[in-house]
N, C-alpha and C. Protein backbone atom coordinates (compact mmCIF):
# COMPACT_ATOMS: atom_id res chain seq x y z
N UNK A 1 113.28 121.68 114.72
CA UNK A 1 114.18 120.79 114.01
C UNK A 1 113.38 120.10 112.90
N UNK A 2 113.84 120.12 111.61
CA UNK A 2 113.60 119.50 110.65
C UNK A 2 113.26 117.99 110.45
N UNK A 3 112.37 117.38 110.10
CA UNK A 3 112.22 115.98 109.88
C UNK A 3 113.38 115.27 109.82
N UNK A 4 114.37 115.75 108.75
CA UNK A 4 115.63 115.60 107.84
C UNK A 4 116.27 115.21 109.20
N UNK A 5 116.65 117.34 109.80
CA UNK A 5 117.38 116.45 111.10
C UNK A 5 117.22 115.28 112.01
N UNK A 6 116.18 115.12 112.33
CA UNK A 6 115.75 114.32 113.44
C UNK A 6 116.31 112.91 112.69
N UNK A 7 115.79 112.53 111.21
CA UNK A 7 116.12 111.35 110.87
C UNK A 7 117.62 111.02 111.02
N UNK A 8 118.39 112.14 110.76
CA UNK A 8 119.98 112.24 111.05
C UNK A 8 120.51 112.49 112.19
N UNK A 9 119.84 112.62 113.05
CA UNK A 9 119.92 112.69 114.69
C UNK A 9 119.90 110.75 115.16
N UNK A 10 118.90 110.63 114.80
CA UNK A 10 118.19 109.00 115.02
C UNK A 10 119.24 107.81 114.18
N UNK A 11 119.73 108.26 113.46
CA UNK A 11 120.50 107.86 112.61
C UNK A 11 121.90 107.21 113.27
N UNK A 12 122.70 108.46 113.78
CA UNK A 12 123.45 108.36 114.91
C UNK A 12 123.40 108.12 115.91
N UNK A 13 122.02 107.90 116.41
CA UNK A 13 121.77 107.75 118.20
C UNK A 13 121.69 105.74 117.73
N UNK A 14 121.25 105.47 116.69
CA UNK A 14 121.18 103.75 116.54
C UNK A 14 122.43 103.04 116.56
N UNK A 15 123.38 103.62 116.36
CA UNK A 15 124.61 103.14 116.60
C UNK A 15 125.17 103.46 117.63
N UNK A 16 124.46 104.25 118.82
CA UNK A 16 124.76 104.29 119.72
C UNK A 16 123.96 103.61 121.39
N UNK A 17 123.42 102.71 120.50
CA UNK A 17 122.16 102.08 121.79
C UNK A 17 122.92 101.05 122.39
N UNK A 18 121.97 101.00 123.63
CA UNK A 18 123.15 100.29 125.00
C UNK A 18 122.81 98.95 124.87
N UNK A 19 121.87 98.64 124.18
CA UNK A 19 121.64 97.09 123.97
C UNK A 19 121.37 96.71 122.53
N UNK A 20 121.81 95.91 121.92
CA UNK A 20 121.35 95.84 120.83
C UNK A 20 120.47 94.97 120.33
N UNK A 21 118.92 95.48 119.72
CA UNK A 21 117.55 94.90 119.00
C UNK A 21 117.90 93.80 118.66
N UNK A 22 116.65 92.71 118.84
CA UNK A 22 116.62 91.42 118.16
C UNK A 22 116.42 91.79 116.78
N UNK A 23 116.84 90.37 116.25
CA UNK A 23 116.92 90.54 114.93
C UNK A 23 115.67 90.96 114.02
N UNK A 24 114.15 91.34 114.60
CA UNK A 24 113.10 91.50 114.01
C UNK A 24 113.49 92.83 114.31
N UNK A 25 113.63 93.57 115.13
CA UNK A 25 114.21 94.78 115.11
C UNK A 25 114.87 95.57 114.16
N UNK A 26 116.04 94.43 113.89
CA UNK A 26 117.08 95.08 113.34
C UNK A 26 115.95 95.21 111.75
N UNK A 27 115.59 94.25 111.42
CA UNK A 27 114.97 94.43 110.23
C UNK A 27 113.90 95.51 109.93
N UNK A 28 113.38 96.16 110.71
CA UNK A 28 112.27 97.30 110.73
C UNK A 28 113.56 98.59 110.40
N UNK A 29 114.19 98.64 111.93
CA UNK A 29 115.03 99.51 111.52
C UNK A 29 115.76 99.83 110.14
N UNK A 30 116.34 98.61 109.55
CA UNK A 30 116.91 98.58 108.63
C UNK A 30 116.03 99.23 107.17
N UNK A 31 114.74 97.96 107.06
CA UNK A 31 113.67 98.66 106.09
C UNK A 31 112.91 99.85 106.14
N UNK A 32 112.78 100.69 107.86
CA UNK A 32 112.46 102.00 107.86
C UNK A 32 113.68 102.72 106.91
N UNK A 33 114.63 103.04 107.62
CA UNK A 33 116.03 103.48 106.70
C UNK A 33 115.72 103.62 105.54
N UNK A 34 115.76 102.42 105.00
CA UNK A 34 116.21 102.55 103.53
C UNK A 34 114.70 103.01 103.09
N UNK A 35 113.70 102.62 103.31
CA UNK A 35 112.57 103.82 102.76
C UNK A 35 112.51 104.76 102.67
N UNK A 36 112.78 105.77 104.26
CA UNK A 36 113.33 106.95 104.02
C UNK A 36 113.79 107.66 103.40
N UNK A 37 115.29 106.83 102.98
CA UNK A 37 116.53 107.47 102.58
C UNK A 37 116.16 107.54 101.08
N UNK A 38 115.81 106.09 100.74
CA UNK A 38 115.33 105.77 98.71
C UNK A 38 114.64 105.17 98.36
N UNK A 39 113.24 105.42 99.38
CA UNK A 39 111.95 105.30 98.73
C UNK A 39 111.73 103.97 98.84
N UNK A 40 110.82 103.49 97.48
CA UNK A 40 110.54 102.18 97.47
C UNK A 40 111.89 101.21 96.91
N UNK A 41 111.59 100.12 97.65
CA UNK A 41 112.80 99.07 97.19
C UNK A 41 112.94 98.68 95.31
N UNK A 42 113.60 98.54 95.02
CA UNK A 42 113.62 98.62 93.58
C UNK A 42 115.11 97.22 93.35
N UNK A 43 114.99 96.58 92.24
CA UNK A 43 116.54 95.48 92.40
C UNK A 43 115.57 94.72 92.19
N UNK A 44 116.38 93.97 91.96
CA UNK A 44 116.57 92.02 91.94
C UNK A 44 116.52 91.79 93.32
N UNK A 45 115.68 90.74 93.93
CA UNK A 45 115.14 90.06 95.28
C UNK A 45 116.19 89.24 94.99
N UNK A 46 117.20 89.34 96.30
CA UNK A 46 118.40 88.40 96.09
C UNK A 46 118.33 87.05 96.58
N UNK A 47 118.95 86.59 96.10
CA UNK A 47 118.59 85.08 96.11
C UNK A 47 118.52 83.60 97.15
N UNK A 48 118.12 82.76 96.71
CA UNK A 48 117.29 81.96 98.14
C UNK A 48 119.01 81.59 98.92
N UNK A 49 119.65 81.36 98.17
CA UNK A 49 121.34 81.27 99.25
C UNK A 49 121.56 82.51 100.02
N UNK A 50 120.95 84.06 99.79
CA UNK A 50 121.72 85.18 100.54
C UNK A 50 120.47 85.32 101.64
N UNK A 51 120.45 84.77 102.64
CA UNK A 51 119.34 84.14 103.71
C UNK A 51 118.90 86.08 104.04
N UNK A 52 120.52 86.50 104.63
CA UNK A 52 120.52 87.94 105.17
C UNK A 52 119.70 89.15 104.05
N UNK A 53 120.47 88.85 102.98
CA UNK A 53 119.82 89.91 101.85
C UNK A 53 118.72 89.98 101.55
N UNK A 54 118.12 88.76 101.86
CA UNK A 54 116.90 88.41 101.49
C UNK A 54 115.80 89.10 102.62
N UNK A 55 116.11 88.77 103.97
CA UNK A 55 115.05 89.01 104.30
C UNK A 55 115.43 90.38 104.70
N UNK A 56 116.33 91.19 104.52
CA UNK A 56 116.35 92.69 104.72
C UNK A 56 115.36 93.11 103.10
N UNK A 57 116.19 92.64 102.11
CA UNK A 57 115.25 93.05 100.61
C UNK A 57 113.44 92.95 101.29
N UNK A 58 113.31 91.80 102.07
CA UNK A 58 111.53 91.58 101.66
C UNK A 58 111.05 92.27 102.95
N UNK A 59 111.87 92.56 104.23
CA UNK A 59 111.53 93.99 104.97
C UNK A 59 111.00 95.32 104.09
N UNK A 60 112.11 96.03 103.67
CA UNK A 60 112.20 96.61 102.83
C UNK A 60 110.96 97.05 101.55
N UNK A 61 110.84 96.15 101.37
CA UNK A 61 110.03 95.95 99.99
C UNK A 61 108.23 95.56 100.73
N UNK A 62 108.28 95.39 102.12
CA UNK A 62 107.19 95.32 102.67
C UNK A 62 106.51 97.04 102.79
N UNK A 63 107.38 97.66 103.11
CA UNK A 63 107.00 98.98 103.32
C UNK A 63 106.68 100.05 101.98
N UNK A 64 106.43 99.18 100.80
CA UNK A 64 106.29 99.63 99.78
C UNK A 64 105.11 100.92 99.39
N UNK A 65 104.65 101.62 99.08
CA UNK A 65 103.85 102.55 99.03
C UNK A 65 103.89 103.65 100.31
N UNK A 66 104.82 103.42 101.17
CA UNK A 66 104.89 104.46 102.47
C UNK A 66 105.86 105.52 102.08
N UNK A 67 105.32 106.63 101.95
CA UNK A 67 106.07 108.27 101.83
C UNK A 67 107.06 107.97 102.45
N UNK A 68 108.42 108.66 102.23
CA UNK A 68 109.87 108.97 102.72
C UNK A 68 109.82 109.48 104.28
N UNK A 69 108.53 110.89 104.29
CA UNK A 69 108.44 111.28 105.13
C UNK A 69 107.71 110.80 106.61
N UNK A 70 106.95 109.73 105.85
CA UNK A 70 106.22 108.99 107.30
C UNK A 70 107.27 107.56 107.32
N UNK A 71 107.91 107.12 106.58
CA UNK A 71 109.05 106.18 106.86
C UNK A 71 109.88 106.95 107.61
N UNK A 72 110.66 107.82 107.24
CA UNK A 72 111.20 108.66 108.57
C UNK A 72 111.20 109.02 109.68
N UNK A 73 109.85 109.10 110.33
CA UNK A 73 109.13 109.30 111.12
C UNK A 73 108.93 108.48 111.76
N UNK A 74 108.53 107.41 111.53
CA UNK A 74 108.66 106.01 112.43
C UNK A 74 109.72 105.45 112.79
N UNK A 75 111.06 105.56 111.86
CA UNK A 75 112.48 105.61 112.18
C UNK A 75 112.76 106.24 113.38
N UNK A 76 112.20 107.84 113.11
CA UNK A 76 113.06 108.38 114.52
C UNK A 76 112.19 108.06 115.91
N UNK A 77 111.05 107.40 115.42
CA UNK A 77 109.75 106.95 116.93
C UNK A 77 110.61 105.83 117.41
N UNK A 78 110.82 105.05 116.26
CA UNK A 78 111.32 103.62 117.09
C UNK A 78 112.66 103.72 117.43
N UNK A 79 113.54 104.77 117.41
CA UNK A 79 115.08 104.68 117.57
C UNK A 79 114.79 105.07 118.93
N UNK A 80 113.87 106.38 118.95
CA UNK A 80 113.74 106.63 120.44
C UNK A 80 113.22 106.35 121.55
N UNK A 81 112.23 105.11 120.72
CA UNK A 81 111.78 104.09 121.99
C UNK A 81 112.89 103.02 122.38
N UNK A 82 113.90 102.76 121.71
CA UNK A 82 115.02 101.88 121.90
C UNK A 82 116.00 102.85 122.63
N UNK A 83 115.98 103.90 122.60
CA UNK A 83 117.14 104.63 123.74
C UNK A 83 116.34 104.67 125.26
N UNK A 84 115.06 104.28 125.06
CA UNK A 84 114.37 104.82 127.04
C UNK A 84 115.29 103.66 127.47
């Protein structure tokens, strides 16, 4: 199975977990994702009122210089340590 798949396997299995991640969680997950999917974060750092946008943007934008393919990869490690 393809990297690709697995990330699209993991993808679907996160919306399917029996408990759902604290919110430091959710933010890895979230900033693995979007690395993956489109690379480095790029935009306007949204602003000090959007509390949520913000700290998903500076997740995100933490993982800056990490390949698609090893952001992916840690995506599908940590989805599947959240399904044991």
């Amino acid at each position: 199975m393809s990297l690709q798949d697995q990330f699209n396997l993991a993808l679907a299995d996160s919306k399917n977990l029996t408990e759902r991640p604290d919110n430091m969680t959710l933010l890895k997950i979230y900033a693995l994702y979007k690395q993956g999917s489109s690379g480095d974060a790029g935009g306007d750092r949204p602003g000090m009122t959007d509390f949520v946008g913000r700290a998903k943007f500076d997740a995100w934008a933490g993982l800056k210089g990490t390949t698609q393919d090893a952001a992916m990869q840690q995506y599908v490690d940590l989805i599947d340590s959240l399904k044991a």
